[in-house]
C-alpha atoms as a PDB file:
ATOM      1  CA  UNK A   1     -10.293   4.978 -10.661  1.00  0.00           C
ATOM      2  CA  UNK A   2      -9.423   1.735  -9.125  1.00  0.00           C
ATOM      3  CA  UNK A   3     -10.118   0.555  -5.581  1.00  0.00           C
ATOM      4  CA  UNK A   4      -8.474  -2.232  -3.331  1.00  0.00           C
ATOM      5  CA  UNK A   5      -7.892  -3.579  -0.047  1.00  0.00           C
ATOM      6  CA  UNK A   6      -4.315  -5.095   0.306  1.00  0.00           C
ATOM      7  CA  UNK A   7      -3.348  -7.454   3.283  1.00  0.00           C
ATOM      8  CA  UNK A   8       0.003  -6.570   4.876  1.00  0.00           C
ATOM      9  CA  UNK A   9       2.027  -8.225   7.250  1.00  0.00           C
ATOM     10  CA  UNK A  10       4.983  -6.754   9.009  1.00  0.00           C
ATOM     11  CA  UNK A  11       3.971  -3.220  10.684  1.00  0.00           C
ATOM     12  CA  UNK A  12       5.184  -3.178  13.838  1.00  0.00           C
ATOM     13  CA  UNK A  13       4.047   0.372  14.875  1.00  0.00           C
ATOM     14  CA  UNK A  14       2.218   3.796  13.442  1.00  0.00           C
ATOM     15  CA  UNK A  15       5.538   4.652  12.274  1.00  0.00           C
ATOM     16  CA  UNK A  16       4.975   1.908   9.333  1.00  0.00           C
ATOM     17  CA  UNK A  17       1.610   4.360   8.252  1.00  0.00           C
ATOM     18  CA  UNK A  18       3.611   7.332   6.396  1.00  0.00           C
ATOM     19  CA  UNK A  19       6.216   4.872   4.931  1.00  0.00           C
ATOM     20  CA  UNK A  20       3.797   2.850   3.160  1.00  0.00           C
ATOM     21  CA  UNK A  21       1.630   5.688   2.776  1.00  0.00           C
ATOM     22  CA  UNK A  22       3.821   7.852   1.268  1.00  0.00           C
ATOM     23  CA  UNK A  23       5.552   4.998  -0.993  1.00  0.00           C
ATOM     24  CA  UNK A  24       2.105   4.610  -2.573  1.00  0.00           C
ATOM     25  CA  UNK A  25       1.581   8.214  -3.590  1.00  0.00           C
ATOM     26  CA  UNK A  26       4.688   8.383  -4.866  1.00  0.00           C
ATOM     27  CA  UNK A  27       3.324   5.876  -7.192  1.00  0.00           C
ATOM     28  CA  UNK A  28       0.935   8.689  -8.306  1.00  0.00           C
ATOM     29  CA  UNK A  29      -1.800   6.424  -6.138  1.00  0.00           C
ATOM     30  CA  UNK A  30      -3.363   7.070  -2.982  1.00  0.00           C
ATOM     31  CA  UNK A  31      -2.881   4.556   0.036  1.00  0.00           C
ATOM     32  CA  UNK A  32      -4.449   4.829   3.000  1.00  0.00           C
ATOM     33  CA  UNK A  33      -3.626   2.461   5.736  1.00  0.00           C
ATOM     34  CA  UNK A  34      -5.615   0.638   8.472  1.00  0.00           C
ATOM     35  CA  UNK A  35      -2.728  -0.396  10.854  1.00  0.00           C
ATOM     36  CA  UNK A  36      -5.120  -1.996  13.445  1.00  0.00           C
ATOM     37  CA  UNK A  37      -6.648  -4.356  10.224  1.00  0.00           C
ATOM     38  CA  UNK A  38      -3.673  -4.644   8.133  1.00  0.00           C
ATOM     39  CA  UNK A  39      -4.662  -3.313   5.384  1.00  0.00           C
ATOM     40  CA  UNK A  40      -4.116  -0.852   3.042  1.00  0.00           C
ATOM     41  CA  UNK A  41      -6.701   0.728   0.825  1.00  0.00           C
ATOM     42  CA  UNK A  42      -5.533   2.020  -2.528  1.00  0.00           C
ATOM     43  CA  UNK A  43      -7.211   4.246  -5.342  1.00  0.00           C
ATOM     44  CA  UNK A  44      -5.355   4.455  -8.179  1.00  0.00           C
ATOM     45  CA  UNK A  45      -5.543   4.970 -12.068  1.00  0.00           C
ATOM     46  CA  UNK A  46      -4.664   1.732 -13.628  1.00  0.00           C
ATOM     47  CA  UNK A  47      -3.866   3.375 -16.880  1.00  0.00           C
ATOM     48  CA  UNK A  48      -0.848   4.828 -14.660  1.00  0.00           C
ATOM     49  CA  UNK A  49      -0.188   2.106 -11.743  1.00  0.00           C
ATOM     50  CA  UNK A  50      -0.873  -1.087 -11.732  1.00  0.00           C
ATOM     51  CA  UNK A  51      -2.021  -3.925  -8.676  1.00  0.00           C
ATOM     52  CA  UNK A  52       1.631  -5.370  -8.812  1.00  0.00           C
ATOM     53  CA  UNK A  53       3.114  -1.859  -8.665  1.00  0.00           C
ATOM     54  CA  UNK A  54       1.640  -0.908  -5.343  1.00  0.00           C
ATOM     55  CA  UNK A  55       2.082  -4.717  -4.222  1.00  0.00           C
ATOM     56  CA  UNK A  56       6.001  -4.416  -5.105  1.00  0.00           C
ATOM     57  CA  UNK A  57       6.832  -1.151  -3.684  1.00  0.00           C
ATOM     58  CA  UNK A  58       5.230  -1.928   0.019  1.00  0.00           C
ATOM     59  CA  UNK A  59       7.459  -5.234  -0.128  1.00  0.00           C
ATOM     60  CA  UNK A  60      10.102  -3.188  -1.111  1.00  0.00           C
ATOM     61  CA  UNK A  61       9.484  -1.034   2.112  1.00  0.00           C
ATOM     62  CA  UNK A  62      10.153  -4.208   3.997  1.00  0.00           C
ATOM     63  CA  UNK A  63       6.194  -5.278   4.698  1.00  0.00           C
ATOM     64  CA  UNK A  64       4.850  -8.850   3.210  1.00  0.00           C
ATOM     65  CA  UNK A  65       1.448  -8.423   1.032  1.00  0.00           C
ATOM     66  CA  UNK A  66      -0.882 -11.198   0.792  1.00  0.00           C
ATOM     67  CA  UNK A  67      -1.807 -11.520  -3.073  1.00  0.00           C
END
């Protein structure tokens, strides 16, 4: 398994957590956000999901993510 810390701008309130949260499981990853930091921490299995994929779908949620 994977680990990493992804920066993202654009939650507003706790309401933001399951959204993202839930986006990235969907992915077959776990997320686990940090809304006072900004961050997001992901495990994942990158024979499955990739960086890009868990990048893509939170800016498809509406948030930025810093590469």
């Amino acid at each position: 398994m994977q680990e990493a810390t992804v920066k993202v701008q654009g939650m507003s309130c706790r309401s933001c957590v399951p959204r993202i949260e839930g986006a990235i499981n969907a992915l077959g990853a776990e997320g686990r956000v940090n809304f006072e930091q900004g961050t997001v921490d992901v495990r994942f299995d990158e024979s499955k999901v990739q960086i890009s994929d868990i990048q893509e779908v939170i800016r498809k949620k509406g948030y930025n993510v810093e590469a």
